[in-house]
Protein backbone atom coordinates (compact mmCIF):
# COMPACT_ATOMS: atom_id res chain seq x y z
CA UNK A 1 36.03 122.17 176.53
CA UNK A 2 32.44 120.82 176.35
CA UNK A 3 31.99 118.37 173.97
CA UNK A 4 29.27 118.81 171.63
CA UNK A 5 28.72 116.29 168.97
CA UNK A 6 30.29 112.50 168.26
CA UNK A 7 31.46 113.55 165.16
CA UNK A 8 32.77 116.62 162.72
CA UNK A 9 33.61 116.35 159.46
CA UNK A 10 35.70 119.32 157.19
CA UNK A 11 35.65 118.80 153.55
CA UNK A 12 39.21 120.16 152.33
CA UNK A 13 42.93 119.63 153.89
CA UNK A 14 44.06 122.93 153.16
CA UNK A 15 45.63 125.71 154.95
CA UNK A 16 41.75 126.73 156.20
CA UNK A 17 40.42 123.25 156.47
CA UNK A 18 43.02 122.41 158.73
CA UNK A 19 43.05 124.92 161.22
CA UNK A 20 39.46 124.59 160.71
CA UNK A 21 39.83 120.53 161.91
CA UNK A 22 42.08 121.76 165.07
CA UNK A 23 38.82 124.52 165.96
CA UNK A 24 36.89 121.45 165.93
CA UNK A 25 38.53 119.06 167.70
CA UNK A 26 38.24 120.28 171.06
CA UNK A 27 34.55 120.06 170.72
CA UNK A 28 33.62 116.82 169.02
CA UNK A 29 34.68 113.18 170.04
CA UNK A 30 36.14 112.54 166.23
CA UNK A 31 36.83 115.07 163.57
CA UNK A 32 37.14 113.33 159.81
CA UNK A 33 38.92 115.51 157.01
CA UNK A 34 37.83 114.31 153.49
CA UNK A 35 40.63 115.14 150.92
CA UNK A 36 39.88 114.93 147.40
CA UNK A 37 43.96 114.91 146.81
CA UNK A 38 46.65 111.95 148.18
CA UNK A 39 48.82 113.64 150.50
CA UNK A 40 52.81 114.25 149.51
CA UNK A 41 54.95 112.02 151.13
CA UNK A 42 57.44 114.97 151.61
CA UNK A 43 56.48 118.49 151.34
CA UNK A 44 56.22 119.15 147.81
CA UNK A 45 53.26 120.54 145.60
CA UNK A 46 50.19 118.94 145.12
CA UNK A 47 47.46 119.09 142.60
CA UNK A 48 44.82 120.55 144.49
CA UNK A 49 46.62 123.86 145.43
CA UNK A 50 47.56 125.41 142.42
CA UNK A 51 48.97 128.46 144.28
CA UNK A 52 51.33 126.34 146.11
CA UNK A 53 54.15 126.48 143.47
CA UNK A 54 54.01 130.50 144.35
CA UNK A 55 55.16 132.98 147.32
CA UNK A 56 53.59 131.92 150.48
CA UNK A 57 54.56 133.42 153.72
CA UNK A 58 52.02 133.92 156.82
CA UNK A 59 51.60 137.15 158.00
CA UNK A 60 52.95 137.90 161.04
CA UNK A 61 48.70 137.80 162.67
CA UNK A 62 48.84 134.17 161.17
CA UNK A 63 52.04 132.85 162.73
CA UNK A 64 51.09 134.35 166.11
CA UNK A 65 47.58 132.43 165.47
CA UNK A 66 49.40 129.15 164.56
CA UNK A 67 51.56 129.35 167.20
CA UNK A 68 48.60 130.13 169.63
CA UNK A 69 47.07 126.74 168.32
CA UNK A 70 50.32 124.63 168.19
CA UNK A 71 52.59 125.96 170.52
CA UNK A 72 56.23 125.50 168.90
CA UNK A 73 55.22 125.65 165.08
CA UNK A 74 56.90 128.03 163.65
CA UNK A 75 60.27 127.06 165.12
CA UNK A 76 59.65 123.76 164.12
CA UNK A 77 59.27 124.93 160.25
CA UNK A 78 62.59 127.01 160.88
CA UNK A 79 64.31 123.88 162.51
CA UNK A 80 63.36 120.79 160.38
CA UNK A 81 62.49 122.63 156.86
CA UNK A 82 64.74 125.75 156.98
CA UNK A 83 61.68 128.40 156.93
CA UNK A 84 62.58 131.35 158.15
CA UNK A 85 61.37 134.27 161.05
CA UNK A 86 61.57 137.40 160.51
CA UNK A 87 60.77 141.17 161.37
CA UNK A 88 58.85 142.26 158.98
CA UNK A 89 59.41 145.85 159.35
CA UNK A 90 63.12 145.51 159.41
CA UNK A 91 64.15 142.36 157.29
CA UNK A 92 61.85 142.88 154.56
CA UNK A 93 61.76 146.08 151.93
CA UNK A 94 58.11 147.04 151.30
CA UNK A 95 57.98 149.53 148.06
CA UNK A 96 54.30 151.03 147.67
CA UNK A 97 53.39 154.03 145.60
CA UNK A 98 56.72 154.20 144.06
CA UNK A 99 58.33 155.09 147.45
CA UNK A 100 60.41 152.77 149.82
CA UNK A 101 58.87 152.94 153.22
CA UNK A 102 61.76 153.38 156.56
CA UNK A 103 62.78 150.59 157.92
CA UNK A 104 62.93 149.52 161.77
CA UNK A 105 62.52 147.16 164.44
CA UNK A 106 58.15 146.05 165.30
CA UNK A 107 57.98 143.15 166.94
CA UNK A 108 55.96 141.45 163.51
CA UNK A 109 57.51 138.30 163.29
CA UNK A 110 56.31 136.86 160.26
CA UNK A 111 56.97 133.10 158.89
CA UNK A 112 58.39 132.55 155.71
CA UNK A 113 58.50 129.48 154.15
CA UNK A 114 56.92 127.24 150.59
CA UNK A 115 53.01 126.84 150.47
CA UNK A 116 54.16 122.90 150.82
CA UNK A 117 56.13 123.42 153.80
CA UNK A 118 53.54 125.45 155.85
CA UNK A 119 50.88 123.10 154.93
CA UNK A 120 52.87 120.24 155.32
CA UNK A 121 53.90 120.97 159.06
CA UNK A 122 50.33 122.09 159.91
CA UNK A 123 48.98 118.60 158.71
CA UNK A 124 51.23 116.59 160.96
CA UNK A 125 50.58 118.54 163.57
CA UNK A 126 47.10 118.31 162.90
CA UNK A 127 46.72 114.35 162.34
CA UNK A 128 48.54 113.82 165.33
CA UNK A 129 45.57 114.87 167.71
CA UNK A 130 44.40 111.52 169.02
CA UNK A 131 40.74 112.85 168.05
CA UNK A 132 41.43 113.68 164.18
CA UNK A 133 41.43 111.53 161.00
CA UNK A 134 41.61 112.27 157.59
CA UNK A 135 40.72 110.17 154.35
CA UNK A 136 42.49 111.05 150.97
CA UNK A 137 41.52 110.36 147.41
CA UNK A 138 37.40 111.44 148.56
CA UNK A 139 35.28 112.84 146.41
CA UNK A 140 32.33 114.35 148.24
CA UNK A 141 29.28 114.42 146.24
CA UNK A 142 26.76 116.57 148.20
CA UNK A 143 25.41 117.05 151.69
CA UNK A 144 23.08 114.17 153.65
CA UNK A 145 19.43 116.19 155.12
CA UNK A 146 16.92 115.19 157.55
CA UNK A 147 13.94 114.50 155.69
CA UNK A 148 11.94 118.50 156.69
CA UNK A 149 15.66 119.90 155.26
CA UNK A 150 16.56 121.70 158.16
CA UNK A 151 19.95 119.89 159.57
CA UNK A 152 22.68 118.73 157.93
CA UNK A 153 22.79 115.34 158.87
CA UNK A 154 26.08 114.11 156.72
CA UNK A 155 27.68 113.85 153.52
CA UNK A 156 27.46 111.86 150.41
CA UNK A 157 30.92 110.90 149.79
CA UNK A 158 33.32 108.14 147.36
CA UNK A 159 36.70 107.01 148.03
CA UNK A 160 38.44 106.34 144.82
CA UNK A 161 37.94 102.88 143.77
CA UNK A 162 35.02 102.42 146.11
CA UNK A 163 31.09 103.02 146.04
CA UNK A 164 29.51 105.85 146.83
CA UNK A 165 28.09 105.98 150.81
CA UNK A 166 26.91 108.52 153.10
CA UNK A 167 28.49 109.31 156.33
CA UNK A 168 26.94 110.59 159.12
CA UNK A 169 27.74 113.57 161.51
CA UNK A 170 27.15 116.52 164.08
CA UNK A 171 28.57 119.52 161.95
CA UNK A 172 30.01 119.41 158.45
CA UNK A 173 32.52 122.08 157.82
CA UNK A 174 33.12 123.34 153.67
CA UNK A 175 36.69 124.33 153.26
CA UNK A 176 36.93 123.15 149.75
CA UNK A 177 38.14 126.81 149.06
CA UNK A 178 37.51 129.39 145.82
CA UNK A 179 35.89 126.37 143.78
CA UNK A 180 33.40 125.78 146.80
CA UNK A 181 29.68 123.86 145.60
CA UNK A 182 28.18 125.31 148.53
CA UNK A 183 25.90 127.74 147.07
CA UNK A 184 25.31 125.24 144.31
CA UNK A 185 24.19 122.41 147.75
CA UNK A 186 21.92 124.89 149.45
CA UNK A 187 20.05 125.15 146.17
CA UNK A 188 19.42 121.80 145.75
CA UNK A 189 18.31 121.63 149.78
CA UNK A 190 15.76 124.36 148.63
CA UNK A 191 17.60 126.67 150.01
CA UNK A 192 18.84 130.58 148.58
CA UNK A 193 21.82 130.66 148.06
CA UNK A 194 24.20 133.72 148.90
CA UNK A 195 24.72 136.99 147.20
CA UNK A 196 28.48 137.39 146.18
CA UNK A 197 30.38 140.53 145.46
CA UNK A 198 33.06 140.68 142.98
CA UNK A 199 36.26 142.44 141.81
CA UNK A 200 37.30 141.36 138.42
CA UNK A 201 41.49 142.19 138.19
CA UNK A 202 43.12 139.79 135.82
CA UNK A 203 46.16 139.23 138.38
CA UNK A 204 48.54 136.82 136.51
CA UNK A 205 51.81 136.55 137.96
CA UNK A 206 55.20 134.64 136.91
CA UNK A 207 57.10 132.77 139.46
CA UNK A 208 60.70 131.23 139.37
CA UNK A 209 63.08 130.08 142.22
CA UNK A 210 66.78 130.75 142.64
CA UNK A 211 69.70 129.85 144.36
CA UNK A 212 70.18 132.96 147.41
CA UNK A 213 73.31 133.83 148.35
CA UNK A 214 74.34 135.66 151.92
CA UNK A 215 75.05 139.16 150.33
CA UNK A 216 71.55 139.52 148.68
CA UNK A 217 69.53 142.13 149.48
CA UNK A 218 72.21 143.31 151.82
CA UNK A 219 70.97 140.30 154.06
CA UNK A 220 67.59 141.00 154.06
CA UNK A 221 65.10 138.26 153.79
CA UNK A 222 62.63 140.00 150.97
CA UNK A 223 61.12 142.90 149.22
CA UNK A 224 57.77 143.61 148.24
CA UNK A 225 56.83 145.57 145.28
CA UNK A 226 53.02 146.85 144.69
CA UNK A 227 51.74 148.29 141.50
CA UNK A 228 51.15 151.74 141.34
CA UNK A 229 51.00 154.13 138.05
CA UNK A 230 52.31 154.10 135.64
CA UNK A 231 51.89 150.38 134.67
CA UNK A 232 51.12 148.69 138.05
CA UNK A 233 53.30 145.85 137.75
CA UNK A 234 53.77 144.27 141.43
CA UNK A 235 56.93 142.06 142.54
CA UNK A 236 57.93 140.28 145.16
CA UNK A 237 61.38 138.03 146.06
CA UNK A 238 61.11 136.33 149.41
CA UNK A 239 63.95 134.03 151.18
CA UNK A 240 62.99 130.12 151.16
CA UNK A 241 64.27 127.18 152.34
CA UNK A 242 67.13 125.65 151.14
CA UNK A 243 69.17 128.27 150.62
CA UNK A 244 66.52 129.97 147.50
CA UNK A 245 64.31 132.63 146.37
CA UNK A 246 61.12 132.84 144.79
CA UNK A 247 60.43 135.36 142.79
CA UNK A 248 57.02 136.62 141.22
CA UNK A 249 55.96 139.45 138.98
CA UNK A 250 52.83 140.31 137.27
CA UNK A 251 50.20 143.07 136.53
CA UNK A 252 46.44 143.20 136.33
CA UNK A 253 44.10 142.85 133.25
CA UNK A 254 46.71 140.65 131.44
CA UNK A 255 49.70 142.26 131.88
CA UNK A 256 51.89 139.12 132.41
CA UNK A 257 55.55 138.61 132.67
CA UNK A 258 57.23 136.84 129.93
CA UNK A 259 58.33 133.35 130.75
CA UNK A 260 61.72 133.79 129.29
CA UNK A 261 65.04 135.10 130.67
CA UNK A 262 65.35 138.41 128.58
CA UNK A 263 61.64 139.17 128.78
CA UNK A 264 61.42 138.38 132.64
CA UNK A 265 64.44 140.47 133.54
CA UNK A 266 63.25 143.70 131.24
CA UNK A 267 59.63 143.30 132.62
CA UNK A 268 61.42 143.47 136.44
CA UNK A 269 63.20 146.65 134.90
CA UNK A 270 59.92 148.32 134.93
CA UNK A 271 59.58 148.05 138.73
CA UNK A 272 60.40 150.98 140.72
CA UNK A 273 63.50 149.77 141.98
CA UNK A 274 65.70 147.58 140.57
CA UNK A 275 66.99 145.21 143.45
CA UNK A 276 65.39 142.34 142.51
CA UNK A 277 66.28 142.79 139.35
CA UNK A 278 69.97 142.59 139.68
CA UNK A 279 69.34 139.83 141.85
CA UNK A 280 68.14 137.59 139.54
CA UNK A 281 69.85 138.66 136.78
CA UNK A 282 73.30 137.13 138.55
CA UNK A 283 71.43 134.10 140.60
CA UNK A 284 71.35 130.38 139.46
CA UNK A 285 67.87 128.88 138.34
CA UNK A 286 66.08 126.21 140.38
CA UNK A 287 63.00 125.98 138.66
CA UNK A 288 61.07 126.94 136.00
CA UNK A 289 58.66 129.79 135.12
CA UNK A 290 55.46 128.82 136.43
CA UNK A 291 52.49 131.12 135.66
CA UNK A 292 49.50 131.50 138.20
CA UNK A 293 46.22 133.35 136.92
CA UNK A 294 43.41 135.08 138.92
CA UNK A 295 40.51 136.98 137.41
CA UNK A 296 39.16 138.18 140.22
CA UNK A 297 38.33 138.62 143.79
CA UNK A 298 35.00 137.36 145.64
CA UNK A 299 33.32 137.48 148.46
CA UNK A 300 30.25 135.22 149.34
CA UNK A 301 27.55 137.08 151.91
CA UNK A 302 26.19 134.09 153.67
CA UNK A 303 26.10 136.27 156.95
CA UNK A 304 23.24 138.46 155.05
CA UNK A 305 21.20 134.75 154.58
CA UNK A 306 17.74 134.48 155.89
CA UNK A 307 17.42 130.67 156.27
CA UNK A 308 20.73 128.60 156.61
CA UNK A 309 20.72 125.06 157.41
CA UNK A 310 21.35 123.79 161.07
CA UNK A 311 25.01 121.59 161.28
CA UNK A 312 26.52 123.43 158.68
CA UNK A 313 29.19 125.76 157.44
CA UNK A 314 31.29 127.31 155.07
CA UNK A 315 35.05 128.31 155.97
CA UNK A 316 38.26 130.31 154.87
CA UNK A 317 38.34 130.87 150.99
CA UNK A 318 34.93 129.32 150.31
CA UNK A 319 33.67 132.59 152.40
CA UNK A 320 35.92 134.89 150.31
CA UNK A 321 39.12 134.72 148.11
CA UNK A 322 41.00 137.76 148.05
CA UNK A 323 43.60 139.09 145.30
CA UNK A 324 46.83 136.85 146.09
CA UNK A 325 49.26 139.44 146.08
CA UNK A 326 48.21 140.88 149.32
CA UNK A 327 49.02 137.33 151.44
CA UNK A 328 45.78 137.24 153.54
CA UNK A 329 44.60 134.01 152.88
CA UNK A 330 45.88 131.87 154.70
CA UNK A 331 45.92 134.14 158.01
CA UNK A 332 42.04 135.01 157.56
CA UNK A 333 41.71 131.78 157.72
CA UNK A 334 43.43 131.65 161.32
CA UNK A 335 41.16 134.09 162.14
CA UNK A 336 38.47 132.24 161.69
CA UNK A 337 39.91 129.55 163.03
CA UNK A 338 40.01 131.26 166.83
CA UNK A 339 36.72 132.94 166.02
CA UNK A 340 35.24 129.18 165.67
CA UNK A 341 36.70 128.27 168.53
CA UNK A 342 35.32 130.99 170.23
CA UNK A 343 31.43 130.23 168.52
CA UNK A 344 31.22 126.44 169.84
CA UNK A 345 32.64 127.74 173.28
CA UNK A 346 29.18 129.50 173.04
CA UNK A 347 27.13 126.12 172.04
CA UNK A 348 26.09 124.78 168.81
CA UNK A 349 22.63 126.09 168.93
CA UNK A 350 21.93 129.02 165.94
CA UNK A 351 26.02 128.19 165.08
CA UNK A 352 26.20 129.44 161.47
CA UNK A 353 24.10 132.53 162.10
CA UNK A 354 26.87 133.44 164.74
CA UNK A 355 30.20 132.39 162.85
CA UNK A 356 29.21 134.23 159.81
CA UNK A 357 28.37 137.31 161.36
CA UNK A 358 31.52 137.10 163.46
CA UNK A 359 33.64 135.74 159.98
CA UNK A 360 32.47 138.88 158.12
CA UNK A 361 33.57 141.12 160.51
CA UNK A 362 37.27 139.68 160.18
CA UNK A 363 36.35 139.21 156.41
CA UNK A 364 35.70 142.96 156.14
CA UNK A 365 39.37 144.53 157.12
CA UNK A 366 41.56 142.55 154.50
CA UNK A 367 38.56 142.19 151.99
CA UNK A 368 38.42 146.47 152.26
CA UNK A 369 42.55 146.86 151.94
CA UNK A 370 42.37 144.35 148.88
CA UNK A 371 39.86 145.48 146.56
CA UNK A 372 40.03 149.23 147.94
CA UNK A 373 43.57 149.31 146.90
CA UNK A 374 43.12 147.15 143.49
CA UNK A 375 40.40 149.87 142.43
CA UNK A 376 43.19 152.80 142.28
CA UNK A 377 43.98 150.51 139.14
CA UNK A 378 41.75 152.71 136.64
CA UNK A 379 40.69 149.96 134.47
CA UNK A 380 39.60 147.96 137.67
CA UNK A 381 35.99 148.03 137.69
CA UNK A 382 34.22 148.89 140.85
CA UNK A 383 32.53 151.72 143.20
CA UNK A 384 34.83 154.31 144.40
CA UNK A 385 32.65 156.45 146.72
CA UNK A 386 34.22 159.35 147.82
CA UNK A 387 35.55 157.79 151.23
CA UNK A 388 37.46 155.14 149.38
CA UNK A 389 39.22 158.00 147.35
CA UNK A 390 39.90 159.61 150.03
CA UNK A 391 41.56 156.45 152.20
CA UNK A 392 43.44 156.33 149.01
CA UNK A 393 45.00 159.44 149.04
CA UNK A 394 46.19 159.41 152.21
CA UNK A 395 47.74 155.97 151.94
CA UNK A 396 49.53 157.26 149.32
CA UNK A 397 50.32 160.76 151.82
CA UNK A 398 51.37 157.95 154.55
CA UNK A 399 53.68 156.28 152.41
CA UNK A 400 55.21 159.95 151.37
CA UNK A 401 55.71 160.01 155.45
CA UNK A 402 56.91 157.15 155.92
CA UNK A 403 60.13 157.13 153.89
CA UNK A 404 61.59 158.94 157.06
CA UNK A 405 59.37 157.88 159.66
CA UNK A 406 60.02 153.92 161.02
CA UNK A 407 56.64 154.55 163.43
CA UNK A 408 54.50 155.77 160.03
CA UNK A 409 55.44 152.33 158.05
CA UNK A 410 55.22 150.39 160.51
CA UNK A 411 51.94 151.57 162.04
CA UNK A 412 51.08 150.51 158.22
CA UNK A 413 52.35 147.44 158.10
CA UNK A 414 50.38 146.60 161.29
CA UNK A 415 47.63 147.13 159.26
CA UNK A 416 48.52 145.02 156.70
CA UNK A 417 49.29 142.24 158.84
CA UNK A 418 45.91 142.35 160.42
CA UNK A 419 47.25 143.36 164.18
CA UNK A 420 45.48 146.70 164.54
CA UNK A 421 42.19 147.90 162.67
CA UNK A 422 43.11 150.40 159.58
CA UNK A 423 41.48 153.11 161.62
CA UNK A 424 44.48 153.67 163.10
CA UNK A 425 45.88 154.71 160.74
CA UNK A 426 43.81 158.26 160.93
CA UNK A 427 44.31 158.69 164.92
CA UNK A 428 45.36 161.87 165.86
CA UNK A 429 48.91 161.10 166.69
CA UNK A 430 49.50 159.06 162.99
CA UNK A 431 47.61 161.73 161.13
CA UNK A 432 50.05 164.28 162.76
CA UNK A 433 53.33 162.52 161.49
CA UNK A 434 51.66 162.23 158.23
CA UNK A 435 50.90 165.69 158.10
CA UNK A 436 54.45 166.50 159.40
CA UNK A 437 56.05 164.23 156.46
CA UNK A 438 54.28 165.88 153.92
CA UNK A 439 55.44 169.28 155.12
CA UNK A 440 59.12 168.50 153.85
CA UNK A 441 60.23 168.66 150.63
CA UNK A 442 59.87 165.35 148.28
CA UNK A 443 61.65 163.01 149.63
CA UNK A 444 62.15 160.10 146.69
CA UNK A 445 63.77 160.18 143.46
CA UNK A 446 61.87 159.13 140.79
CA UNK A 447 61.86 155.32 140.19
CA UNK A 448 65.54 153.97 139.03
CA UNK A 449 65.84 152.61 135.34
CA UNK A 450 62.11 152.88 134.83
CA UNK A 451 62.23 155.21 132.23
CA UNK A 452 65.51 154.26 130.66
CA UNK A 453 64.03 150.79 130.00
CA UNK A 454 60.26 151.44 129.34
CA UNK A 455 60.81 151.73 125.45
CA UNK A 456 63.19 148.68 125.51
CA UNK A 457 60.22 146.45 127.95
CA UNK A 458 57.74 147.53 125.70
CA UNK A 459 59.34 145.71 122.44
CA UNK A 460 60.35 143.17 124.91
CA UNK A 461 56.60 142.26 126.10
């Protein structure tokens, strides 16, 4: 690797700032992380990742990526934490549109494992290049200019308990995630700042852990629930370490779960299938209910900027933050992390001009599967032209298919794992089985319970 610069800094030691930091260091003679948090001493929540008390698990496109970058990761998390691998077409239940799709062996190993685990095992592995440093409990105020405001020359930073200063660098990387000041920055450099698209969905979910036990789920390791009609309530109970489960359940536009035992157990009777459920209605308590809100989706176009500073860049969720339920986050984010890599292999000259363009094109696959399937929602505001509408209904013909059909669901879920392109999903061969599926005679049973108990959830919530 050619080196191109003394000195990198990211701003943000999350999931994307991180892998962001590793991109870097092969290219620059020191890479600083500036963390406005102290680092856990063990792998526990901290305050600047609200979404870490929640499911986490990395797609199976994100632990391939991890492991590409740190060879021996995600064994690691399974050995010293108790994560867990998994196929994720086999060990875990996916329920979409009401139906349960077939289950089989695919090869998608996905990692599954708490937010504070993953990121806790990425940051050791990360701090222990020789090249990379990081400083905790730093505030950074605003980015350092040359004096025409053309590079990025720094950025204007205070550790707690000390005065403000300015250091100086090559490239300064924002990973500060959803609440990025970017846009806010390149105004006050004189600069316009990016147009943003948004999805407003009122996700609010409600999380608890329990104590697993070896029969569960038949052995399997999860199931995943998403909303469809006729209240679009979403759920999802995934293995952890330590022998537990996390569980969360919510809806869109305020339709939370209650935080109490009878009103949490009578909203999970509403989901088409009961299995987590009757899971947690016999399983120990670990934690409390913790509630997680998120009003909506957005996506910032700074590939679709005219004039961008030089030695600067914006990364991961500070690009776009996606609807949680779908998982993405984290392995967009490796994504980006490779195409980086691949950008500075190229030089440093016209850098952000080339990495946005090349992060939008990643951005574009999991930002259309998000929001394309949140607007099926009805009261989800947005533009459904007539292509959308018509990826929707044959999603929903697919997952009519692929009851039966292990090669229909998990074509799909190779989709939603980001290892193939949704186009191929409408190939000649998939669209055949589809068609073929659809031929037979319904092959589900209406949801279990959900009717029984709607009038009884209703008074409940």
């Amino acid at each position: 690797m050619k080196n191109l610069g003394e000195h990198a800094i990211v701003i943000g030691a999350s999931m994307g700032g991180l892998l962001a930091a590793r991109a870097l260091s092969d290219f620059y003679t020191t890479v600083t992380v500036l963390e406005r948090d102290a680092f856990p001493v063990a792998d526990t929540p901290r305050k600047g990742v609200p979404q870490g008390r929640h499911i986490h698990g990395l797609l199976a496109r994100g632990s391939a990526i991890l492991e590409e970058f740190f060879p021996g990761y995600n064994n690691e998390v399974v050995a010293q934490s108790g994560g867990l691998l998994g196929d994720v077409a086999n060990d875990v239940t996916w329920i979409g549109r009401n139906v349960t799709l077939a289950t089989g062996t695919s090869g998608l190993i996905g990692l599954i494992a708490s937010r504070p685990v993953l990121e806790g095992h990425l940051r050791r592995r990360v701090l222990a290049l020789p090249n990379v440093r990081a400083i905790e409990n730093c505030a950074v105020r605003g980015l350092a200019i040359d004096p025409a405001r053309k590079n990025v020359t720094g950025v204007r930073m205070r550790v707690e308990g000390k005065l403000e200063e300015t250091v100086d660098a090559d490239l300064v990387v924002d990973a500060t995630g959803r609440g990025s000041t970017s846009a806010a920055w390149l105004e006050e450099l004189g600069y316009q700042p990016p147009d943003s698209e948004k999805v407003e969905i009122g996700i609010g979910y409600m999380t608890r852990t329990y104590r697993r036990r070896p029969s569960d789920l038949d052995g399997k390791l999860g199931i995943v629930v998403a909303g469809s009609a006729p209240n679009w309530r979403n759920g999802v109970m995934l293995a952890q370490e330590n022998d537990s489960w996390i569980v969360s359940a919510g809806g869109f536009l305020g339709d939370d779960a209650p935080d109490s035992d009878e009103g949490f157990l009578a909203y999970l009777a509403t989901l088409p299938t009961m299995e987590i459920h009757d899971v947690v209605a016999r399983a120990e308590p670990l934690s409390d209910y913790r509630r997680y809100r998120y009003a909506s989706s957005v996506r910032w176009r700074y590939e679709k900027l005219a004039r961008f500073p030089e030695n600067y860049l914006v990364f991961g969720d500070a690009i776009c933050s996606f609807n949680p339920i779908y998982g993405q986050g984290m392995t967009v984010a490796a994504q980006e992390a490779l195409t980086l890599q691949k950008c500075l292999l190229a030089g440093s000259n016209e850098l952000a001009r080339r990495f946005f363009r090349a992060a939008a094109k990643i951005v574009d696959i999991p930002w259309d599967i998000a929001v394309g399937n949140d607007l099926r929602h009805p009261q989800v505001k947005g533009a459904r032209p007539p292509m959308l509408r018509f990826i929707n209904w044959y999603i929903g013909k697919l997952h009519l298919a692929a009851t039966n059909d292990s090669t229909l669901a998990t074509t799909f879920l190779k989709v939603v794992n980001l290892m193939i392109p949704p186009p191929s999903l409408l190939s000649p061969a998939i669209a055949w089985r589809v068609w073929r599926g659809n031929w037979r005679p319904a092959l589900s049973a209406p949801p279990r319970a959900l009717e029984a108990t709607r009038d009884t959830t209703r008074e409940l919530t």
